[in-house]
PDB file of N, CA and C in Angstrom:
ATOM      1  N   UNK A   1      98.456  81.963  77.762  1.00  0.00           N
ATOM      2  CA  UNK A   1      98.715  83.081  78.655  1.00  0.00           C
ATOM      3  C   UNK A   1     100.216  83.310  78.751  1.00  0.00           C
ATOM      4  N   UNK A   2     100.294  84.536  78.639  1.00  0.00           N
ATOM      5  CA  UNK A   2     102.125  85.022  78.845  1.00  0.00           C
ATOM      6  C   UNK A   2     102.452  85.166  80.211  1.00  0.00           C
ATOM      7  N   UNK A   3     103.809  84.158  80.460  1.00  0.00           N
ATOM      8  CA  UNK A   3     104.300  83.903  82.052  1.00  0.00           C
ATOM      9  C   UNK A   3     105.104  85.371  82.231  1.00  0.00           C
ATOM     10  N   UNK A   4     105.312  86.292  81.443  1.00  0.00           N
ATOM     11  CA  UNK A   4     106.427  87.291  81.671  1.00  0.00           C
ATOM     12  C   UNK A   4     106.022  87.840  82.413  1.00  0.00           C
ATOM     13  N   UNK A   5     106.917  88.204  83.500  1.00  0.00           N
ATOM     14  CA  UNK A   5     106.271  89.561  84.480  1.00  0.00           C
ATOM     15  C   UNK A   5     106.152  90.618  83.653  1.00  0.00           C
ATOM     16  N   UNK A   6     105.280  91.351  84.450  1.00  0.00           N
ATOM     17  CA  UNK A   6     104.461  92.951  83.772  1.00  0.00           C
ATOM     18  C   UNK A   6     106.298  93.916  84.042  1.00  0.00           C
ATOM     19  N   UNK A   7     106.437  94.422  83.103  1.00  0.00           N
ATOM     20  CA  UNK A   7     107.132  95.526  82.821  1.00  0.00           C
ATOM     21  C   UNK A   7     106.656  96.609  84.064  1.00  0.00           C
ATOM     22  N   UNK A   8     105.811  97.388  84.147  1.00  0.00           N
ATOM     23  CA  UNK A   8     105.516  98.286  84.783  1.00  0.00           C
ATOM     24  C   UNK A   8     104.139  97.453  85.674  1.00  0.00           C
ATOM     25  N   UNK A   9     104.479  98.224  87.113  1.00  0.00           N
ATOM     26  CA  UNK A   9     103.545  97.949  88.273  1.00  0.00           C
ATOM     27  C   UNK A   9     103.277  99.084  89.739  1.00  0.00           C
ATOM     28  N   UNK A  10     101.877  99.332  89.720  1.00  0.00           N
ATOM     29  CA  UNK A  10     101.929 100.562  90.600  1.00  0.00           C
ATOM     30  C   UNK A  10     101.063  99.528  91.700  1.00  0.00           C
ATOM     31  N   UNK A  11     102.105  99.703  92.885  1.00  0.00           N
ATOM     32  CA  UNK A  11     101.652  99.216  93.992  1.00  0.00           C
ATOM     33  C   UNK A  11     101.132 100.413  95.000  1.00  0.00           C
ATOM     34  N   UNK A  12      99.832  99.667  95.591  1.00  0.00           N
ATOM     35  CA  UNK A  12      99.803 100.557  96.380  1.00  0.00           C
ATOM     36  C   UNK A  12      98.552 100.001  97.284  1.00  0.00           C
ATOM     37  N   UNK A  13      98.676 100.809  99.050  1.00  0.00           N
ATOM     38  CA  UNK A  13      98.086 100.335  99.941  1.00  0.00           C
ATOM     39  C   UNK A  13      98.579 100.693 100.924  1.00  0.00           C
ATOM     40  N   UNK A  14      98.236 100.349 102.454  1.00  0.00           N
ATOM     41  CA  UNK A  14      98.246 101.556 103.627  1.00  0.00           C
ATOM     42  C   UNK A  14      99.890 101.103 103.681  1.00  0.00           C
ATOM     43  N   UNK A  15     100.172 102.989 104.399  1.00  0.00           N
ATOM     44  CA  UNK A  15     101.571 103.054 104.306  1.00  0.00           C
ATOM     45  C   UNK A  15     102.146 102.292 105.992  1.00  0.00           C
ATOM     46  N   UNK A  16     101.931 101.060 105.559  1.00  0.00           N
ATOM     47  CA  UNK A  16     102.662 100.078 106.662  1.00  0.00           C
ATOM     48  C   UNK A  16     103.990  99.093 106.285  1.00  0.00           C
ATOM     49  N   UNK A  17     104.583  98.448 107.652  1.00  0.00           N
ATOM     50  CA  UNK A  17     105.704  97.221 106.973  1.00  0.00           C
ATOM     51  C   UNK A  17     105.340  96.595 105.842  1.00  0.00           C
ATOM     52  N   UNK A  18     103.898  95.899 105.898  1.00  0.00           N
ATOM     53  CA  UNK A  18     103.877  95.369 104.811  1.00  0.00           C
ATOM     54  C   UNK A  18     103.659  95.507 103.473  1.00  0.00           C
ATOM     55  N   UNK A  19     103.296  96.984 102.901  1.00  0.00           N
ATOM     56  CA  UNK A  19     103.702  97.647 101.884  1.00  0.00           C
ATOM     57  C   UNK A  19     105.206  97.855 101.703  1.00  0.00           C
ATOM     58  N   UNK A  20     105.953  98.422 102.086  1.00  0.00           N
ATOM     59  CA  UNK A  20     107.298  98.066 102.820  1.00  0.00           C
ATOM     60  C   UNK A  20     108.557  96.805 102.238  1.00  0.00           C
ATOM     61  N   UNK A  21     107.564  96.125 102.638  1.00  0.00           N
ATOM     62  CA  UNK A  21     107.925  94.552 102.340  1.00  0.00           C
ATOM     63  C   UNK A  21     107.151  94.426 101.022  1.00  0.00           C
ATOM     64  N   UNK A  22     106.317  94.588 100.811  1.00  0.00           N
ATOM     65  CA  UNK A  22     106.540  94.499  99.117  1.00  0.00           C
ATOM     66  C   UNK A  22     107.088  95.203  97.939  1.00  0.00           C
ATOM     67  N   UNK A  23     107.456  96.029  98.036  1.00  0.00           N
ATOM     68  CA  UNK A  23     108.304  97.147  97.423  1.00  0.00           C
ATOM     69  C   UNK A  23     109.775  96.302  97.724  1.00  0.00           C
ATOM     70  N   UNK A  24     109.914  95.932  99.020  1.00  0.00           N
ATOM     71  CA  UNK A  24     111.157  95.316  98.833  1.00  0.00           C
ATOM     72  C   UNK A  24     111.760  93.915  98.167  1.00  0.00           C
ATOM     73  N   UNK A  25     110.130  93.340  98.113  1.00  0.00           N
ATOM     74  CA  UNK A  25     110.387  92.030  97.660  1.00  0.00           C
ATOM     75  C   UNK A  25     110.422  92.375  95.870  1.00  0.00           C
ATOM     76  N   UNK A  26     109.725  93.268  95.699  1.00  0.00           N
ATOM     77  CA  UNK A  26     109.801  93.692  93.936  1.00  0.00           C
ATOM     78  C   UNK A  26     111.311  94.122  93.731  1.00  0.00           C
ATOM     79  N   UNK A  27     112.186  94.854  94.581  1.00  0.00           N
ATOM     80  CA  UNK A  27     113.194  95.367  94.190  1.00  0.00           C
ATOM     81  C   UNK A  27     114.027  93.876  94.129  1.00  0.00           C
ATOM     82  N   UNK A  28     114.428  92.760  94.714  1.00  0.00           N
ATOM     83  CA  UNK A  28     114.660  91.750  95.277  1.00  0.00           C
ATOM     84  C   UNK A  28     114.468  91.100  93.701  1.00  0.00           C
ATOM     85  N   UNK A  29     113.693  91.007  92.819  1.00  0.00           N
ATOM     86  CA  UNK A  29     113.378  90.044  91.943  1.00  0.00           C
ATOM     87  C   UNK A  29     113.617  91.295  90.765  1.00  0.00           C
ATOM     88  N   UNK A  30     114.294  92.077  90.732  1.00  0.00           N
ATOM     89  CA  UNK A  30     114.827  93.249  89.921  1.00  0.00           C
ATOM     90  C   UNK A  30     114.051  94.213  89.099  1.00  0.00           C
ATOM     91  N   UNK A  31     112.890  94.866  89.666  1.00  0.00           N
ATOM     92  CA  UNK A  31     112.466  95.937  89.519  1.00  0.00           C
ATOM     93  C   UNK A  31     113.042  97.027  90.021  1.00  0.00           C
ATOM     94  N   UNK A  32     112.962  98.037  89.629  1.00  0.00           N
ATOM     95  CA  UNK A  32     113.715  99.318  90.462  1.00  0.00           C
ATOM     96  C   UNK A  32     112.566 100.585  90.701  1.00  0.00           C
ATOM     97  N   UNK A  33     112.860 101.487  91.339  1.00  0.00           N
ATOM     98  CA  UNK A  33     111.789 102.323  91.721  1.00  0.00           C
ATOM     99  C   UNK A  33     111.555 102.872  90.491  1.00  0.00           C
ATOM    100  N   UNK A  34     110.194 104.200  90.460  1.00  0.00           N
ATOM    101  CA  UNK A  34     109.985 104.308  89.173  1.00  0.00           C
ATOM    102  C   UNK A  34     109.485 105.696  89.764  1.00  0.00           C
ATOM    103  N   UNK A  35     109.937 106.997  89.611  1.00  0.00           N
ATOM    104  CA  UNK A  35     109.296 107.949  89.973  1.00  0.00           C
ATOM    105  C   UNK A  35     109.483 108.066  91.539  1.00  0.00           C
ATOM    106  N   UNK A  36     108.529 109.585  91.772  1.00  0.00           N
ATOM    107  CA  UNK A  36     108.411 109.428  93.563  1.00  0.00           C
ATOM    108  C   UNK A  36     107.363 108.837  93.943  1.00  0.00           C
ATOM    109  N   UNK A  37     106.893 108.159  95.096  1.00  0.00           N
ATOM    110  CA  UNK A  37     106.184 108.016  95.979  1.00  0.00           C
ATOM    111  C   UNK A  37     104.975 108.814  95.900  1.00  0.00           C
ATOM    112  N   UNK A  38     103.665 108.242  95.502  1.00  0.00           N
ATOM    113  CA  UNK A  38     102.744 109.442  96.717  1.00  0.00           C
ATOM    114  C   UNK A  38     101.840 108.626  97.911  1.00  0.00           C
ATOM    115  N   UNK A  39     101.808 109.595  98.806  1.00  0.00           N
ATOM    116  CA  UNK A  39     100.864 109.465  99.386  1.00  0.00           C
ATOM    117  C   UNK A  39      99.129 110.360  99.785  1.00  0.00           C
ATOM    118  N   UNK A  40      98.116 109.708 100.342  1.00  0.00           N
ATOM    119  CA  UNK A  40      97.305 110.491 100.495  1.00  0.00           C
ATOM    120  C   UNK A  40      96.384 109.980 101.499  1.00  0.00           C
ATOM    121  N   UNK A  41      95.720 110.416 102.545  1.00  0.00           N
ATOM    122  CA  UNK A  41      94.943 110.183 103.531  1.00  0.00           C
ATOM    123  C   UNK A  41      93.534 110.116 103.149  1.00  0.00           C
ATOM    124  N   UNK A  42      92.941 108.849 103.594  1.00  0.00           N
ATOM    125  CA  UNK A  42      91.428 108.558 103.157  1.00  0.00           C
ATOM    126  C   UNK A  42      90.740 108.610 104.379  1.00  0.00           C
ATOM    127  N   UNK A  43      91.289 109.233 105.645  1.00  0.00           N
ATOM    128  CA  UNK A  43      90.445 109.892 106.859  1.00  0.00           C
ATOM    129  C   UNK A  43      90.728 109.068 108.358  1.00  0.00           C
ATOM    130  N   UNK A  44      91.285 107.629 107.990  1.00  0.00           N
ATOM    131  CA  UNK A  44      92.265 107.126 108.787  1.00  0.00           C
ATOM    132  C   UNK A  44      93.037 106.405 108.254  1.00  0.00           C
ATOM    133  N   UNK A  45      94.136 106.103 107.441  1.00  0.00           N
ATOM    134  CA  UNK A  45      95.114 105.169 106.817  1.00  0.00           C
ATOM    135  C   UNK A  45      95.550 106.648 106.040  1.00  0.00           C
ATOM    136  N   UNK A  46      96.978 106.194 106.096  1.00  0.00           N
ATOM    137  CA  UNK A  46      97.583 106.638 104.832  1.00  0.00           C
ATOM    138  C   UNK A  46      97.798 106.147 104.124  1.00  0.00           C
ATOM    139  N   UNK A  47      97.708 106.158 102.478  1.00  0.00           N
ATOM    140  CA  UNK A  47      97.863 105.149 101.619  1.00  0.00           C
ATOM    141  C   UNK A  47      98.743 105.466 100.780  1.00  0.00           C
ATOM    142  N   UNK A  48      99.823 104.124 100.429  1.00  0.00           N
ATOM    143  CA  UNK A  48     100.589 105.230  99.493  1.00  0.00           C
ATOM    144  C   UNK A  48     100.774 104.184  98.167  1.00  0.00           C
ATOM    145  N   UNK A  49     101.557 104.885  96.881  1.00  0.00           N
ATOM    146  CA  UNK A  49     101.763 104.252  96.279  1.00  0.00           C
ATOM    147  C   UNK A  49     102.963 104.272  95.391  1.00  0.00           C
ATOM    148  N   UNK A  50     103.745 103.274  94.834  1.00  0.00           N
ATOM    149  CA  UNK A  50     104.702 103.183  94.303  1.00  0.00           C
ATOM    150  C   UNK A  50     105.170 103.035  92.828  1.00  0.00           C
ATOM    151  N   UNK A  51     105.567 103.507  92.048  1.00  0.00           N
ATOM    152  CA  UNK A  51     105.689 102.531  90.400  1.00  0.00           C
ATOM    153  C   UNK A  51     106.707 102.027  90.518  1.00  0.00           C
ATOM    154  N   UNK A  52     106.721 100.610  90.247  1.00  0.00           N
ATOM    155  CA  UNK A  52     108.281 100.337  90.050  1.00  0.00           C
ATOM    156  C   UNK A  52     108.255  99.508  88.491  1.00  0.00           C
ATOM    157  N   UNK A  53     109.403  99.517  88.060  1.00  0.00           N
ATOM    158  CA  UNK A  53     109.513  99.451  86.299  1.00  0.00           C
ATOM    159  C   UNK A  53     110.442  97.918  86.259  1.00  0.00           C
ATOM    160  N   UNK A  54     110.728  96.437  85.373  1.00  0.00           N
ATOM    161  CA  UNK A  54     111.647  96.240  85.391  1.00  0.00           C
ATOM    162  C   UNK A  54     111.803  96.441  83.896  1.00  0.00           C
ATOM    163  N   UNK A  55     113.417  96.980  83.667  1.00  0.00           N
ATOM    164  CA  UNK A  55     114.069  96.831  82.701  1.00  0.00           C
ATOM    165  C   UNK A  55     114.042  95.379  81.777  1.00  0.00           C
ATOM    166  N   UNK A  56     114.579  95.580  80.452  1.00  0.00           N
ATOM    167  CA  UNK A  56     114.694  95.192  79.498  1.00  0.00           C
ATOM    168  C   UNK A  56     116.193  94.472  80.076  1.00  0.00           C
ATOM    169  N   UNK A  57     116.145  92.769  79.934  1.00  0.00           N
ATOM    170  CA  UNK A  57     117.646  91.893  80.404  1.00  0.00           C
ATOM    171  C   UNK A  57     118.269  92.156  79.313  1.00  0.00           C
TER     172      UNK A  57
END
């Protein structure tokens, strides 16, 4: 099995701190954002989601 982190990763889940906090902990270990944001309402939560990309060291 390959230990490399995934190149590309779309996070996503209700738009709270702790989405929040993971987006920040990905930027933290050097991913960077990837695109905009979406979000969308499933009738109570908003959910959103993120791509973030890491580069080539």
């Amino acid at each position: 099995m390959d230990d490399q982190p995934l190149r590309y990763r779309l996070i996503t889940g209700a738009d709270d701190a702790s989405f929040c906090e993971r987006i920040s902990g990905l930027l933290e270990q050097g991913y960077r954002l990837y695109g905009s944001p979406a979000v969308t309402f499933n009738g109570s939560t908003v959910i959103a989601a993120q791509a973030v990309i890491l580069d080539d060291e």
